[in-house]
PDB file of N, CA and C in Angstrom:
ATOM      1  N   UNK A   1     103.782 120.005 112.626  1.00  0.00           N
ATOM      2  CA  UNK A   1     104.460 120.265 111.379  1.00  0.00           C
ATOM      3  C   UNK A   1     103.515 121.048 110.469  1.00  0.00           C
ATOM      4  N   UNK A   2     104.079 122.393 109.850  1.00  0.00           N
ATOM      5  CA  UNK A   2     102.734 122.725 109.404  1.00  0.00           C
ATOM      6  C   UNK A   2     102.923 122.265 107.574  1.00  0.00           C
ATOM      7  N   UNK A   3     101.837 122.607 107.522  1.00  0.00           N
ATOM      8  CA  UNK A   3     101.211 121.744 105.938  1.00  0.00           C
ATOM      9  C   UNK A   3     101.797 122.592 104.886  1.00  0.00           C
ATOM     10  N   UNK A   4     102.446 122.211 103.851  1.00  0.00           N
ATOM     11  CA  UNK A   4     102.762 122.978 102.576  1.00  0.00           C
ATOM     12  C   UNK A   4     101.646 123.419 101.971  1.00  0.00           C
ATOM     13  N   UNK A   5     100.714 123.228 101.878  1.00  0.00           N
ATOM     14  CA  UNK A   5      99.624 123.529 101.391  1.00  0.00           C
ATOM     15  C   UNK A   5      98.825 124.544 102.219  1.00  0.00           C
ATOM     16  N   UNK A   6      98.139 125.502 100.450  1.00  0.00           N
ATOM     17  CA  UNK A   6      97.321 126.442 101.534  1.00  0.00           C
ATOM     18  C   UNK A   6      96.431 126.088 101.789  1.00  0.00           C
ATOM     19  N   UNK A   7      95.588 127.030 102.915  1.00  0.00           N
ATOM     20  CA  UNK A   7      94.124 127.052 103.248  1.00  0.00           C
ATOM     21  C   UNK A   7      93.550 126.848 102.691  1.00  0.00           C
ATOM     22  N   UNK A   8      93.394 127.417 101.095  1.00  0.00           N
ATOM     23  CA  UNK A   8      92.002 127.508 100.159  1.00  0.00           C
ATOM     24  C   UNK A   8      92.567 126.339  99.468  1.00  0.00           C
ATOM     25  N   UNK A   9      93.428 125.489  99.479  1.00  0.00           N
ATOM     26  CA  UNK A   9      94.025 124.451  98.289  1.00  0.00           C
ATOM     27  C   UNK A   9      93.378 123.366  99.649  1.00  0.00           C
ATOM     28  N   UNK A  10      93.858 123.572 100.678  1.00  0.00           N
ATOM     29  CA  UNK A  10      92.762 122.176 101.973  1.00  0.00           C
ATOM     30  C   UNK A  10      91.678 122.278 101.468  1.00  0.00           C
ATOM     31  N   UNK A  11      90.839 123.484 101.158  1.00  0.00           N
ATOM     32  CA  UNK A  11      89.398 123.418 101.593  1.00  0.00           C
ATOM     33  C   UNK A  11      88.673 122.801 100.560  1.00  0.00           C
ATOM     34  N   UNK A  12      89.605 123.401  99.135  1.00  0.00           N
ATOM     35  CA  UNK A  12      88.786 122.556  97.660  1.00  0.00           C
ATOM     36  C   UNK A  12      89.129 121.319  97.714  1.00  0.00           C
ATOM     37  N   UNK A  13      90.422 120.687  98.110  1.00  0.00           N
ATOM     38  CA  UNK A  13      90.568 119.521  98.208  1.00  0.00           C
ATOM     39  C   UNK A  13      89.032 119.019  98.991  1.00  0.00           C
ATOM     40  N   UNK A  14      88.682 119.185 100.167  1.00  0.00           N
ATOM     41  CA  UNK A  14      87.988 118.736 100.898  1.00  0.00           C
ATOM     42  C   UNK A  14      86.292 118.997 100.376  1.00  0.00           C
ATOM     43  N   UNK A  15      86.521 120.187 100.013  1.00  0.00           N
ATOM     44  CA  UNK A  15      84.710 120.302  99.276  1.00  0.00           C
ATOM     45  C   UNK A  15      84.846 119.586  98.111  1.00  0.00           C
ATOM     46  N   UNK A  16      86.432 119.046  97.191  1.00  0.00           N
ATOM     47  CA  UNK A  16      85.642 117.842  96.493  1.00  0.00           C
ATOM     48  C   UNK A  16      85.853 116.441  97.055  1.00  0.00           C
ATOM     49  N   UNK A  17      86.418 116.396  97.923  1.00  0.00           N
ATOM     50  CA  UNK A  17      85.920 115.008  98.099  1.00  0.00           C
ATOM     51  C   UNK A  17      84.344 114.826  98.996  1.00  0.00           C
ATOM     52  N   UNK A  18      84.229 115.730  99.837  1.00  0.00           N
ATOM     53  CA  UNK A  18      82.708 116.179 100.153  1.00  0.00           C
ATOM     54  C   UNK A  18      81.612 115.753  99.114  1.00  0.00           C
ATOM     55  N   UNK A  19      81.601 116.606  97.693  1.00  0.00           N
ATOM     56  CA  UNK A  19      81.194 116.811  96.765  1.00  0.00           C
ATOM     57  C   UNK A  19      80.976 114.851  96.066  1.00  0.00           C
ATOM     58  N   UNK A  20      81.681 114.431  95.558  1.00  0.00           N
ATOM     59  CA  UNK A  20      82.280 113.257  95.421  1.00  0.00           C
ATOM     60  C   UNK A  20      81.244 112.234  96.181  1.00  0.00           C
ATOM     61  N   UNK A  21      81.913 111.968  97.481  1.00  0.00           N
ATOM     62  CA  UNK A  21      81.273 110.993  98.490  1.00  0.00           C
ATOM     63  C   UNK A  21      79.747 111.379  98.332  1.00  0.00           C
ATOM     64  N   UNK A  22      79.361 112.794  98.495  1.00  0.00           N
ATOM     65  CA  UNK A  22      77.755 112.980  97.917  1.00  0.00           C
ATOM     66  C   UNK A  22      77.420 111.675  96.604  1.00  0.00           C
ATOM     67  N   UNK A  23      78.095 112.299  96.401  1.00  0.00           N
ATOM     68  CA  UNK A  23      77.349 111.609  94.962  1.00  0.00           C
ATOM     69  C   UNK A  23      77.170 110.083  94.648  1.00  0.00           C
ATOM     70  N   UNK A  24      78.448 109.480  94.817  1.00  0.00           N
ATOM     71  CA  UNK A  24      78.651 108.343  95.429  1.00  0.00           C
ATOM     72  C   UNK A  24      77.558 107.641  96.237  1.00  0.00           C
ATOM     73  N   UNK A  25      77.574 108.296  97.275  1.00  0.00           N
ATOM     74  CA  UNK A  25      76.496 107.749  98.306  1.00  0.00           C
ATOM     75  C   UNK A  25      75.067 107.701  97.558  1.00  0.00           C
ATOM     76  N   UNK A  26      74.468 108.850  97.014  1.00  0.00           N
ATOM     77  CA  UNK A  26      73.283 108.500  95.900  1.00  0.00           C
ATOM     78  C   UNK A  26      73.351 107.356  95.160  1.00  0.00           C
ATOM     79  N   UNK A  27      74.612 107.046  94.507  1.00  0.00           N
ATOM     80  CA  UNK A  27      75.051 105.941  93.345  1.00  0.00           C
ATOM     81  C   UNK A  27      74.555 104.506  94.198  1.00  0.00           C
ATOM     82  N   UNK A  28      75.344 104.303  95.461  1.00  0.00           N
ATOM     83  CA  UNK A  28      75.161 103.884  96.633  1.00  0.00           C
ATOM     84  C   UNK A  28      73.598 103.324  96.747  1.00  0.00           C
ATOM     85  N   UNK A  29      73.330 104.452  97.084  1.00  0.00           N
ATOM     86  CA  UNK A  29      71.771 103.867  97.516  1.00  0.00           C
ATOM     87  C   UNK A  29      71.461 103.434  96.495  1.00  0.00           C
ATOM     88  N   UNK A  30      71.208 103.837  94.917  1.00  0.00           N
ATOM     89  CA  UNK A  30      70.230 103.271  94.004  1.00  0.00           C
ATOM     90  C   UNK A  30      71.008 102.324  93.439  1.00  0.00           C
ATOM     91  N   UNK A  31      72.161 101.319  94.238  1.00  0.00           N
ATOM     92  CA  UNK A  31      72.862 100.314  93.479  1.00  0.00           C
ATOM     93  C   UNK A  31      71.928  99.041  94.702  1.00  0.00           C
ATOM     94  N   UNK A  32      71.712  99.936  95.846  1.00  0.00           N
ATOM     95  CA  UNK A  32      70.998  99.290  97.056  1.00  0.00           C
ATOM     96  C   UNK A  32      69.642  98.147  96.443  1.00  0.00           C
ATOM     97  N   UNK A  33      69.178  99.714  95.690  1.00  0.00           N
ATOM     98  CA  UNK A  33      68.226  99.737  95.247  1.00  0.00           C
ATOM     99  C   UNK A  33      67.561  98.404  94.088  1.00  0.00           C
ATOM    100  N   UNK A  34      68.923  98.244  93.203  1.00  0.00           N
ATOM    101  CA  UNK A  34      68.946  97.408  92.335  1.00  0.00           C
ATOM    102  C   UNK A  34      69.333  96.591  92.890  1.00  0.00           C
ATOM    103  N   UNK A  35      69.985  96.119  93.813  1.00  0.00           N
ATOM    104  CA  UNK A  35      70.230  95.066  94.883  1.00  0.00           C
ATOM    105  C   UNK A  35      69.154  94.120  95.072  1.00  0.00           C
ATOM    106  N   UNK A  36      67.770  95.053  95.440  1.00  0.00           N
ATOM    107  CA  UNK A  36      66.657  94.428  95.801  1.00  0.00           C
ATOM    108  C   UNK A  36      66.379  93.528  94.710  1.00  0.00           C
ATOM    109  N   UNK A  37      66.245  93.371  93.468  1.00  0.00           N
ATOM    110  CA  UNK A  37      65.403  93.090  92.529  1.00  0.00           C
ATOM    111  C   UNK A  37      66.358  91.502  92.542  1.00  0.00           C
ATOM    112  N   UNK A  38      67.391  91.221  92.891  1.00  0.00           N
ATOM    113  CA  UNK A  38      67.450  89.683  93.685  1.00  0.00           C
ATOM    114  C   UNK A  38      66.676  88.763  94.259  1.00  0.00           C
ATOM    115  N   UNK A  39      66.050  89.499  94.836  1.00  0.00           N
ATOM    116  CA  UNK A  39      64.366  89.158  95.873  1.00  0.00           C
ATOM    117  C   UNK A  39      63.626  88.452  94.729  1.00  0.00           C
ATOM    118  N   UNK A  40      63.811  89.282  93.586  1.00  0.00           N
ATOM    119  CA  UNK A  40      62.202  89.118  92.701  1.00  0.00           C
ATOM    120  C   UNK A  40      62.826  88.314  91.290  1.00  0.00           C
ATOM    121  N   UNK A  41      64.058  87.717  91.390  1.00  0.00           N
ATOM    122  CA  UNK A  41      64.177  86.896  90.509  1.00  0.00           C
ATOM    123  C   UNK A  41      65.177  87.774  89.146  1.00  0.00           C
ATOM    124  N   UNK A  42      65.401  88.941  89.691  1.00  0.00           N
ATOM    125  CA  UNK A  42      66.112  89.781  88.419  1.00  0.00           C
ATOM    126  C   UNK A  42      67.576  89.792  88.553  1.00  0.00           C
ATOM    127  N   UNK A  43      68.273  88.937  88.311  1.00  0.00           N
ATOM    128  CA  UNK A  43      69.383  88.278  88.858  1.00  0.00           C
ATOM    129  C   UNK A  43      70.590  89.228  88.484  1.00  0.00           C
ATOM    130  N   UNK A  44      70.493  89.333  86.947  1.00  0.00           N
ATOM    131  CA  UNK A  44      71.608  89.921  86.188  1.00  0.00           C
ATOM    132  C   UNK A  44      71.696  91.467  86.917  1.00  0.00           C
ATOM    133  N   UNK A  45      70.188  92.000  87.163  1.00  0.00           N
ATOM    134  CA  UNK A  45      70.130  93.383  87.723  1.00  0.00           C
ATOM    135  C   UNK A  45      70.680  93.942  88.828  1.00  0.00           C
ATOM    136  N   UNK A  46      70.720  92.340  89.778  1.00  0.00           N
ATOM    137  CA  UNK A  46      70.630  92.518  91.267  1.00  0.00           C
ATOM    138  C   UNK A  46      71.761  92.584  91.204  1.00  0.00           C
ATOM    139  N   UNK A  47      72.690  91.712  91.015  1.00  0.00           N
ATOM    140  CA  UNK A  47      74.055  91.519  90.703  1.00  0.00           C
ATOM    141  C   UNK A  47      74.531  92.914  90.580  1.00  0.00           C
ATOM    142  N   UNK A  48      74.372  93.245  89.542  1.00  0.00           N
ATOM    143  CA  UNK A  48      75.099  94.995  88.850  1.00  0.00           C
ATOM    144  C   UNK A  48      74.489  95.841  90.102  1.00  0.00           C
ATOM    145  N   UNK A  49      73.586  95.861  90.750  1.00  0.00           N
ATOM    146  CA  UNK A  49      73.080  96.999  91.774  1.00  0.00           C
ATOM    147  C   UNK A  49      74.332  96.196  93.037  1.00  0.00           C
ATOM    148  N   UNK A  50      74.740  94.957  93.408  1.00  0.00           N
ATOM    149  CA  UNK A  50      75.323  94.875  94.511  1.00  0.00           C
ATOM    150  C   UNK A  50      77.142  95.077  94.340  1.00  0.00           C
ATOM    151  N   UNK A  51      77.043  95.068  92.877  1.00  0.00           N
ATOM    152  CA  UNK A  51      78.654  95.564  92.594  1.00  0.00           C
ATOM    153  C   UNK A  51      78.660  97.164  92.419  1.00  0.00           C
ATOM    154  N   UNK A  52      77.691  97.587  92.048  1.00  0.00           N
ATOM    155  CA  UNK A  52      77.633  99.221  92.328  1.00  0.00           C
ATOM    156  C   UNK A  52      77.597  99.729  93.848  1.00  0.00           C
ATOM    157  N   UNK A  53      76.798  98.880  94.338  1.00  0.00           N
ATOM    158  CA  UNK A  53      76.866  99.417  95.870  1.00  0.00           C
ATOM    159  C   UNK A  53      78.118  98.744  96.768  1.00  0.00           C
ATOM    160  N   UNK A  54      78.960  97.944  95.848  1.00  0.00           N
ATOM    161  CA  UNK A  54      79.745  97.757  96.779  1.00  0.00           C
ATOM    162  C   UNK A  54      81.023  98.242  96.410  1.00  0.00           C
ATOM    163  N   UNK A  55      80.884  98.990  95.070  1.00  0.00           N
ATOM    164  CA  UNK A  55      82.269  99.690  94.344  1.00  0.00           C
ATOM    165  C   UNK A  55      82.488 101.216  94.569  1.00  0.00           C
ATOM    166  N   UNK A  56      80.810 101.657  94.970  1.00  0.00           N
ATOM    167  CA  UNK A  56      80.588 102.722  95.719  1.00  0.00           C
ATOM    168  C   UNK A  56      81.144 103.207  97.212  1.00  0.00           C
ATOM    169  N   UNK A  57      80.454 102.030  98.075  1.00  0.00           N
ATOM    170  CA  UNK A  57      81.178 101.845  99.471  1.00  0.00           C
ATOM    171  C   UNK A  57      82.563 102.156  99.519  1.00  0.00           C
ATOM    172  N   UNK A  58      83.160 101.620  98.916  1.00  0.00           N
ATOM    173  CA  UNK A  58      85.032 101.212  98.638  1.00  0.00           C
ATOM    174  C   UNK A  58      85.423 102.816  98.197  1.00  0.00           C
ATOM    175  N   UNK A  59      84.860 103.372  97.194  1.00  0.00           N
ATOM    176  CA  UNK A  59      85.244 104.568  96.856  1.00  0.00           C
ATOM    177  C   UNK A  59      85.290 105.555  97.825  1.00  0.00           C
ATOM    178  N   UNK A  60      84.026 105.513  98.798  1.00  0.00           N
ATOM    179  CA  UNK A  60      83.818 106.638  99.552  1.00  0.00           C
ATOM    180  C   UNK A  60      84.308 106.249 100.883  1.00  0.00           C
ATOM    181  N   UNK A  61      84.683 105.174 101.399  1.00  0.00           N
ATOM    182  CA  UNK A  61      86.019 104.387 102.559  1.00  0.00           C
ATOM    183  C   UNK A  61      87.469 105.458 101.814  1.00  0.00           C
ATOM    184  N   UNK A  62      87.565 104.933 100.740  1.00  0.00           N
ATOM    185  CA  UNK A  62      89.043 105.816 100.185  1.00  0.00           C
ATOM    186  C   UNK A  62      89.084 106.792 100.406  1.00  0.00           C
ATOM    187  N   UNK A  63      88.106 107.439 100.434  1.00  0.00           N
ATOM    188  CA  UNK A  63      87.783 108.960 100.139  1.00  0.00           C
ATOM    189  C   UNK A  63      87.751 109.679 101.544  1.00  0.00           C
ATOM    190  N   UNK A  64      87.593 108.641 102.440  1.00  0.00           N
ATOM    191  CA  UNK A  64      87.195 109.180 103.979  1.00  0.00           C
ATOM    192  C   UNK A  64      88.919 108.821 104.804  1.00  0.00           C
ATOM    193  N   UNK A  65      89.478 107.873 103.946  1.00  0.00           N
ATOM    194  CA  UNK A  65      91.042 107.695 104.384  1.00  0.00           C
ATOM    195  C   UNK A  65      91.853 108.415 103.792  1.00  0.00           C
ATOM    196  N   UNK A  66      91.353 109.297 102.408  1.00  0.00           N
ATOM    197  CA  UNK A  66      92.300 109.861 102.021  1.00  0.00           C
ATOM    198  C   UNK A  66      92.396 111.415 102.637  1.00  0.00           C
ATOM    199  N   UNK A  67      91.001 111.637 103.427  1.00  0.00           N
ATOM    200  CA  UNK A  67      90.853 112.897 103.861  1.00  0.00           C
ATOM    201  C   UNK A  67      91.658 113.147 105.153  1.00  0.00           C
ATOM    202  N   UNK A  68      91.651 111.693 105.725  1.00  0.00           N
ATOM    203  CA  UNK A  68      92.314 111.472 107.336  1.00  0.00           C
ATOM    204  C   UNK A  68      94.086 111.528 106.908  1.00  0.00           C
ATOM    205  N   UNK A  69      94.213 111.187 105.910  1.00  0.00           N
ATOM    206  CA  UNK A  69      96.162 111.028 105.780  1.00  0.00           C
ATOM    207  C   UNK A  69      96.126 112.764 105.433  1.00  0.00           C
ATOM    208  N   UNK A  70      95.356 113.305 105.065  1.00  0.00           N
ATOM    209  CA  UNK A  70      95.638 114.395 104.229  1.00  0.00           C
ATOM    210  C   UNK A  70      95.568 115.108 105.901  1.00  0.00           C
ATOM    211  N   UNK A  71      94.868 115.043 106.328  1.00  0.00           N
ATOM    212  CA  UNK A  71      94.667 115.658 107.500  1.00  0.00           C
ATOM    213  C   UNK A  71      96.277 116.100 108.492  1.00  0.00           C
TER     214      UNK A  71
END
């Protein structure tokens, strides 16, 4: 079935969610990051780094299902 959509309207769609999940994934790691500080007793911190890294994850799962339906 072919796609109503053009070529160059797929591709920006796709370089931003590309774009996006980049970024995300940085957010990602340095929520990782603040994750750690659980270890060392920084509770309130660790907390906010494991809901960032896990609100991150979720975003960029969406982002990787929304590319596959779009597909």
């Amino acid at each position: 079935m072919p796609s109503t959509e053009s070529d160059a309207g797929t591709l920006a769609s796709s370089l931003h969610r590309s774009i996006l999940g980049f970024g995300l994934a940085v957010l990602g790691i340095l929520g990782v990051g603040l994750a750690r500080q659980l270890l060392t007793g920084e509770y309130l911190v660790g907390v906010a780094g494991v809901g960032i890294a896990l609100g991150a994850g979720y975003w960029i799962l969406s982002l990787f299902l929304e590319g596959l339906h779009d597909r």
